[in-house]
N, C-alpha and C. Protein backbone atom coordinates (compact mmCIF):
# COMPACT_ATOMS: atom_id res chain seq x y z
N UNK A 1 107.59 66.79 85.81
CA UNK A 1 108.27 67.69 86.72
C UNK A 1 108.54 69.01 86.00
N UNK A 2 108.60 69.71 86.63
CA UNK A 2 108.60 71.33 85.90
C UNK A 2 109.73 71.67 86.50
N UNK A 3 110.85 72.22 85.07
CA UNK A 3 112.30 72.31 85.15
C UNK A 3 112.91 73.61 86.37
N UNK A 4 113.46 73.38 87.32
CA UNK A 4 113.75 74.06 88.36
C UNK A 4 113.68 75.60 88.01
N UNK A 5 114.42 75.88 86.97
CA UNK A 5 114.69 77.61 86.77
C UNK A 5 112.85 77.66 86.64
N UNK A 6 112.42 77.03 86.23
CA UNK A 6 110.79 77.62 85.73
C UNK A 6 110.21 77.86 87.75
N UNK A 7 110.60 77.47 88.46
CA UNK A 7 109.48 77.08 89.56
C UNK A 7 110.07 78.52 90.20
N UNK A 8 108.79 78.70 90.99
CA UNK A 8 108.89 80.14 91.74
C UNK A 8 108.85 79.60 93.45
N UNK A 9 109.72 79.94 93.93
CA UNK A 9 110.41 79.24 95.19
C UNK A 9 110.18 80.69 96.31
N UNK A 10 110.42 82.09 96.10
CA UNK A 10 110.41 82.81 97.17
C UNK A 10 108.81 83.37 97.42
N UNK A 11 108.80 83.51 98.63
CA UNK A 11 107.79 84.37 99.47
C UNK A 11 107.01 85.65 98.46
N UNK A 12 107.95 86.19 97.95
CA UNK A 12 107.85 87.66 97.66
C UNK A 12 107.62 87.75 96.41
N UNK A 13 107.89 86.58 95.33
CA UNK A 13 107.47 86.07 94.11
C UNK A 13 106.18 85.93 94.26
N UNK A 14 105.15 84.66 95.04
CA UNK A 14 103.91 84.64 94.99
C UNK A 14 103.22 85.50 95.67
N UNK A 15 103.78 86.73 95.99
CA UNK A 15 103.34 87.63 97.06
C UNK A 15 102.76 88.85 96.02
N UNK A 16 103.76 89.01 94.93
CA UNK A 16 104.04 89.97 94.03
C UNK A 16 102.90 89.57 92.72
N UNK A 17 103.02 88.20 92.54
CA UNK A 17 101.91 87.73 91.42
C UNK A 17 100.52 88.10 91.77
N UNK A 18 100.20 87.76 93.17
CA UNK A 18 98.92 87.67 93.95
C UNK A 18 97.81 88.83 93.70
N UNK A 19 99.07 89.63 94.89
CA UNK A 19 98.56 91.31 94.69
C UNK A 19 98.68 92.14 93.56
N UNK A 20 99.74 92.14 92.90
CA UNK A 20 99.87 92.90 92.03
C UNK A 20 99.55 92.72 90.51
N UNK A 21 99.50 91.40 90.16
CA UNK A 21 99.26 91.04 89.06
C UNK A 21 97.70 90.47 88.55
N UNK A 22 97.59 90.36 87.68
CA UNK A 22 95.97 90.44 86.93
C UNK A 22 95.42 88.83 87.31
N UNK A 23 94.09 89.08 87.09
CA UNK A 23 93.38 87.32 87.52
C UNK A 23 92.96 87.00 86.69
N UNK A 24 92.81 85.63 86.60
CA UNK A 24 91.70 85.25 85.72
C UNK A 24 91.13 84.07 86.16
N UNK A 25 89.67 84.20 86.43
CA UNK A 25 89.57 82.26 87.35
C UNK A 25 88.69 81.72 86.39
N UNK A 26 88.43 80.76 86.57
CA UNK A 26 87.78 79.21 86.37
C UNK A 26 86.99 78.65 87.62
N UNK A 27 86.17 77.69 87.05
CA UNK A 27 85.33 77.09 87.97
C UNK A 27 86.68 75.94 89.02
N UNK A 28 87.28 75.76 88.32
CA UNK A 28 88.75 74.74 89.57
C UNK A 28 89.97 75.08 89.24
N UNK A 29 90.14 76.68 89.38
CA UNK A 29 91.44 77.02 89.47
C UNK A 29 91.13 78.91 88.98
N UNK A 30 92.02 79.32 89.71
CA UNK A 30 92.48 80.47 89.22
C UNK A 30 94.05 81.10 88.98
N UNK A 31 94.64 81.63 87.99
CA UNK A 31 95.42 82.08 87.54
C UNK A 31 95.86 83.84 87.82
N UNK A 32 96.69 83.64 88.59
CA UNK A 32 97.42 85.47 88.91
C UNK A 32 98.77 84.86 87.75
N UNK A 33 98.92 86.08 86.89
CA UNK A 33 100.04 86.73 85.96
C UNK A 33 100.79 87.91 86.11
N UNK A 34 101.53 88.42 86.81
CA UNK A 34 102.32 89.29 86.78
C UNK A 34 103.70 89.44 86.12
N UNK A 35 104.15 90.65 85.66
CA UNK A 35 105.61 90.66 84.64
C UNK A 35 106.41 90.91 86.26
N UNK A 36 107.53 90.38 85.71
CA UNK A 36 108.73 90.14 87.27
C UNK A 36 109.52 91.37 87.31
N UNK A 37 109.50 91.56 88.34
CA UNK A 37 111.27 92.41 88.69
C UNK A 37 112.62 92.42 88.14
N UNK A 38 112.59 90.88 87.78
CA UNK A 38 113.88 90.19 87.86
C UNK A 38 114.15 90.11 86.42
N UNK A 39 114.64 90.18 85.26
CA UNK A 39 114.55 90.63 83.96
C UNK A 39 116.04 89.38 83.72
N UNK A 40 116.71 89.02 84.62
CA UNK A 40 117.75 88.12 84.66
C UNK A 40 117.01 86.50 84.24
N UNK A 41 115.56 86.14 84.48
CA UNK A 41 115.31 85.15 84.46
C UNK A 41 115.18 84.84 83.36
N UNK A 42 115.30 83.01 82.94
CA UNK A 42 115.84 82.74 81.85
C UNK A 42 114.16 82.47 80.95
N UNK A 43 112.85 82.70 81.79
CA UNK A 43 111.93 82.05 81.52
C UNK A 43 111.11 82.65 82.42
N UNK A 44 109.47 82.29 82.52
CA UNK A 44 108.45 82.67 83.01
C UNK A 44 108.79 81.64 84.54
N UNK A 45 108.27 81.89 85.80
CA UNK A 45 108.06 81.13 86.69
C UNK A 45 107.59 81.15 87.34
N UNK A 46 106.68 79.89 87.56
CA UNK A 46 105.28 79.25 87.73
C UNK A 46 105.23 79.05 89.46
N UNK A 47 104.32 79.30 89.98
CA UNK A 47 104.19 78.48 91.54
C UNK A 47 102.58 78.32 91.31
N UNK A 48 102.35 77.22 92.76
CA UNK A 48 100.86 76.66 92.76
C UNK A 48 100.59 76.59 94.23
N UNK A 49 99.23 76.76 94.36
CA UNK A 49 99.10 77.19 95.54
C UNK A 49 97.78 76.32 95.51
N UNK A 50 97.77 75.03 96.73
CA UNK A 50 97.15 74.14 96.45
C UNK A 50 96.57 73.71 98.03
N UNK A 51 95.27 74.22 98.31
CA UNK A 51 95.11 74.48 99.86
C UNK A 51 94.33 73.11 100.43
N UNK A 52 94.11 73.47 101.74
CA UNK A 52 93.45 72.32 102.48
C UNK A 52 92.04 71.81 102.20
N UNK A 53 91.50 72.69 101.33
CA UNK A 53 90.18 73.07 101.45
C UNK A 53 90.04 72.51 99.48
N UNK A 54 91.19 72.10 99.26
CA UNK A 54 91.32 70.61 97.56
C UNK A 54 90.55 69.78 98.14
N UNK A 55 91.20 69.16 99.37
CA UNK A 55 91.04 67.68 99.86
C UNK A 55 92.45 67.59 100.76
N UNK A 56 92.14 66.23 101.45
CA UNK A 56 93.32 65.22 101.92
C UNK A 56 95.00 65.55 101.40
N UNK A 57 95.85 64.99 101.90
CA UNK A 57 96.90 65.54 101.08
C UNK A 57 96.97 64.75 100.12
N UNK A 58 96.84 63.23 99.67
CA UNK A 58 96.55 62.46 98.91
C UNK A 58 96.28 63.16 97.44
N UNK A 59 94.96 63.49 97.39
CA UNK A 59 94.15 64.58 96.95
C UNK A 59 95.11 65.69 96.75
N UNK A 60 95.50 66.41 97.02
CA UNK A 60 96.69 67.65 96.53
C UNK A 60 97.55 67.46 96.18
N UNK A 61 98.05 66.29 96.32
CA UNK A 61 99.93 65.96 95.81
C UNK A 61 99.17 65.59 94.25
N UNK A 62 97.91 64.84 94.05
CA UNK A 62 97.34 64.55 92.78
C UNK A 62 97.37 65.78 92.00
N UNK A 63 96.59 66.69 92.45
CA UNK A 63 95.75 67.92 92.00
C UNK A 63 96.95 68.46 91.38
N UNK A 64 98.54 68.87 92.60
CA UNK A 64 99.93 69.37 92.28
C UNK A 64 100.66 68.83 91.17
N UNK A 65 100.65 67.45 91.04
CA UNK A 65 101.45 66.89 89.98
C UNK A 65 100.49 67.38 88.29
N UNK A 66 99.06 67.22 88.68
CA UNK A 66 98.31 67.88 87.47
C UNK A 66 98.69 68.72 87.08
N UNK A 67 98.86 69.75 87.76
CA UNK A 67 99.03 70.89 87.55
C UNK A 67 100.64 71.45 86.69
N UNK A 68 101.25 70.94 87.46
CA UNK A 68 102.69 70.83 87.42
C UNK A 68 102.72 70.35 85.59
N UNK A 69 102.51 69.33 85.41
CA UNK A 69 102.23 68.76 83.98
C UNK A 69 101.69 69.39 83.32
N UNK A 70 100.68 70.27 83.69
CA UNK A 70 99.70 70.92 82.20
C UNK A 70 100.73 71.86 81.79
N UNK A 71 101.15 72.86 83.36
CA UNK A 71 102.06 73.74 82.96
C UNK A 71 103.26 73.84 82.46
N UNK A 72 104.09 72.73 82.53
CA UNK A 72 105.46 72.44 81.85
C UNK A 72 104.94 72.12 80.33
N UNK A 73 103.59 71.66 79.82
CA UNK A 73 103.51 71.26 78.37
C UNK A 73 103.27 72.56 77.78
N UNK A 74 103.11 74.11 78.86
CA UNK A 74 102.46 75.32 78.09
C UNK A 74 103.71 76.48 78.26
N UNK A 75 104.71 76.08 79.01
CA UNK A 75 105.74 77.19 79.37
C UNK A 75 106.37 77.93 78.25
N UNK A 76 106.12 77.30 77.13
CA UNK A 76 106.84 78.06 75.93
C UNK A 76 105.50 79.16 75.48
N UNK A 77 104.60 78.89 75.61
CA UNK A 77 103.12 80.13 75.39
C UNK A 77 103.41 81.09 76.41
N UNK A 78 103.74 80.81 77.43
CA UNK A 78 104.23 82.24 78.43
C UNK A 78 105.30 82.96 78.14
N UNK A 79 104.91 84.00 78.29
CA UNK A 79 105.79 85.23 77.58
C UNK A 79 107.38 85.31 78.65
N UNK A 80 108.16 86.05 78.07
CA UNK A 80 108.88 85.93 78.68
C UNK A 80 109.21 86.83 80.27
N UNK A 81 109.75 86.56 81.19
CA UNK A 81 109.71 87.34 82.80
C UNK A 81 108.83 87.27 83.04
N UNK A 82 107.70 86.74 82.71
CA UNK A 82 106.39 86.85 83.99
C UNK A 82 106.49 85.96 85.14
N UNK A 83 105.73 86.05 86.35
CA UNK A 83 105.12 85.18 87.04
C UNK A 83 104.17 84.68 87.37
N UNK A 84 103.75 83.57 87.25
CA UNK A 84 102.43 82.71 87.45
C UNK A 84 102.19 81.74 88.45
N UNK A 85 101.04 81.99 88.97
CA UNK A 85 100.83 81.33 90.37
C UNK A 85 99.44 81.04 89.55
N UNK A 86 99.43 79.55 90.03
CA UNK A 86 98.33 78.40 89.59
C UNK A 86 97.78 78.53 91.46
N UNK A 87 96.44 78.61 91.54
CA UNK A 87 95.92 78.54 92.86
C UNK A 87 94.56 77.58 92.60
N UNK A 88 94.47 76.55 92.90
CA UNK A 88 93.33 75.42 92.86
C UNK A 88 92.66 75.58 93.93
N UNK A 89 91.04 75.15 93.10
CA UNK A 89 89.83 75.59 93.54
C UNK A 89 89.76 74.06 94.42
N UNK A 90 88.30 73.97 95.20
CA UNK A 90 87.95 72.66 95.70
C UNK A 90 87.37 71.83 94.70
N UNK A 91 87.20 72.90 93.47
CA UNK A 91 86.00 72.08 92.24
C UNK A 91 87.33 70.92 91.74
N UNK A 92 88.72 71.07 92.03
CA UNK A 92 89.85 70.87 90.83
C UNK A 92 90.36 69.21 91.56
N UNK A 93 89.62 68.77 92.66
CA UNK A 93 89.79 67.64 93.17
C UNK A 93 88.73 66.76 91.94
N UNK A 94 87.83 66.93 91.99
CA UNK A 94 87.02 66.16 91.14
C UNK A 94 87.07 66.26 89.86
N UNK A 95 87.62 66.96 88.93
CA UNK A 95 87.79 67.05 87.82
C UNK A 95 88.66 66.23 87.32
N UNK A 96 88.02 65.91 85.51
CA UNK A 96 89.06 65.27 84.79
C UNK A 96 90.53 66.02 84.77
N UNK A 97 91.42 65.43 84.15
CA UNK A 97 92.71 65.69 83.56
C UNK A 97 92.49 66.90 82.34
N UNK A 98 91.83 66.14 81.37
CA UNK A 98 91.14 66.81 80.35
C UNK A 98 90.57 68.77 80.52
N UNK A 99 89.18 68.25 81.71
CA UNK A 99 88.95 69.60 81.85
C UNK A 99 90.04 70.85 82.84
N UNK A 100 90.39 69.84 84.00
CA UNK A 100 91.83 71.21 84.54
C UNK A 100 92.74 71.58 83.21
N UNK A 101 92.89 70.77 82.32
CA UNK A 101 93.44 71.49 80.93
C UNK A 101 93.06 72.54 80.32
N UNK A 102 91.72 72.30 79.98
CA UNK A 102 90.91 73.32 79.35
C UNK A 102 90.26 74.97 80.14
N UNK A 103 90.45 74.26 81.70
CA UNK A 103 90.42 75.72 82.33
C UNK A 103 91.55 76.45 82.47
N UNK A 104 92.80 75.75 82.50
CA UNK A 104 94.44 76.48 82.60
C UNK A 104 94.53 77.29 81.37
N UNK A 105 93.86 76.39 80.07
CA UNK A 105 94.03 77.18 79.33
C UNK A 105 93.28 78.41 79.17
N UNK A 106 92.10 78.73 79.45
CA UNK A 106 91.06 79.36 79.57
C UNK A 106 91.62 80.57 80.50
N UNK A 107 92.17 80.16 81.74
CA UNK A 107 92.81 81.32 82.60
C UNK A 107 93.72 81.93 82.42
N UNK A 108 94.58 80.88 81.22
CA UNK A 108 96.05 82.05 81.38
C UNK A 108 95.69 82.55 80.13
N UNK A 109 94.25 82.69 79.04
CA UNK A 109 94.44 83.33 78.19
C UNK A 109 93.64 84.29 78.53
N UNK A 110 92.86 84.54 79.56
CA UNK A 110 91.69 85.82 80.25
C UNK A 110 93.35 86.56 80.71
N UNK A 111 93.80 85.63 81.48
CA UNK A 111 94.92 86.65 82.19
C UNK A 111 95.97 87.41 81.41
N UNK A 112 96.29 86.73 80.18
CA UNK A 112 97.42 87.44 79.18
C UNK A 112 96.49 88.82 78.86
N UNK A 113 94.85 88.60 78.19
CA UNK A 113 94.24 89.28 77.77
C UNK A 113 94.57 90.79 78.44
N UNK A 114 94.22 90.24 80.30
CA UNK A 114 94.14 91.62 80.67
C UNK A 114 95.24 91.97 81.00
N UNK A 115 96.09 91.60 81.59
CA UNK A 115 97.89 91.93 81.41
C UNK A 115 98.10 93.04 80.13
N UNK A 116 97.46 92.76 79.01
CA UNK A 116 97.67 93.72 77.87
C UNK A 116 96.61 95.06 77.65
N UNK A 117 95.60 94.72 78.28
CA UNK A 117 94.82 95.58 78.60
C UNK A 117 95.57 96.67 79.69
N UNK A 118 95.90 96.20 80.71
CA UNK A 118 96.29 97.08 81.63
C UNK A 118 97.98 97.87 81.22
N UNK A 119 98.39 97.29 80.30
CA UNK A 119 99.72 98.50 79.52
C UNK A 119 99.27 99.04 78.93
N UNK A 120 97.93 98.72 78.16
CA UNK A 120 98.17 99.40 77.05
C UNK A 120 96.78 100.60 77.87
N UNK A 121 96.37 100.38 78.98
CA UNK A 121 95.60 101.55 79.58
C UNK A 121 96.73 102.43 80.66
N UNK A 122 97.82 101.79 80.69
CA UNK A 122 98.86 102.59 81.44
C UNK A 122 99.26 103.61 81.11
């Protein structure tokens, strides 16, 4: 379970990561990173966006709890005030445990990459 202050709960949070913040995808998942508004938060916070087009709901509550887990074992590598929205591909139903690991990691380090790219071209 991923500790409440970490989870991103409003509209305008995954609204703000989406559009405004940098991508980075994978073959079963892609990663939006944006730095927050909110400078009060105690930590980075995460939402997942896990559509019809995974699978069954069966199939997504799986895919969600994956997800949920990789990211609570990586929350201390996220910098601090950002927001991150985990958005799963249809590839991320069939995949090991193992490899959705290795692409989370893969995305949120394309996405830190360009996050720093884009200040330091600001």
């Amino acid at each position: 379970m991923l500790p409440s202050a970490h989870r991103m709960v409003r509209a305008a949070d995954f609204e703000q990561a989406v559009r405004r913040g940098v991508r980075s995808g994978r073959d079963t998942l892609v990663v939006h990173l944006t730095t927050q508004t909110d400078h009060d938060a105690p930590g980075p916070v995460v939402g997942f966006v896990v559509s019809k087009a995974v699978g069954n709901a069966v199939t997504r509550n799986l895919v969600k709890r994956r997800l949920r887990n990789l990211v609570r074992d990586r929350l201390g590598e996220l910098p601090q005030g950002t927001g991150v929205v985990v958005r799963a591909l249809p590839a991320s139903a069939s995949c090991t445990y193992a490899r959705l690991g290795h692409d989370l990691d893969s995305a949120l380090a394309g996405a830190r990459r360009r996050a720093r790219q884009r200040t330091v071209g600001a």
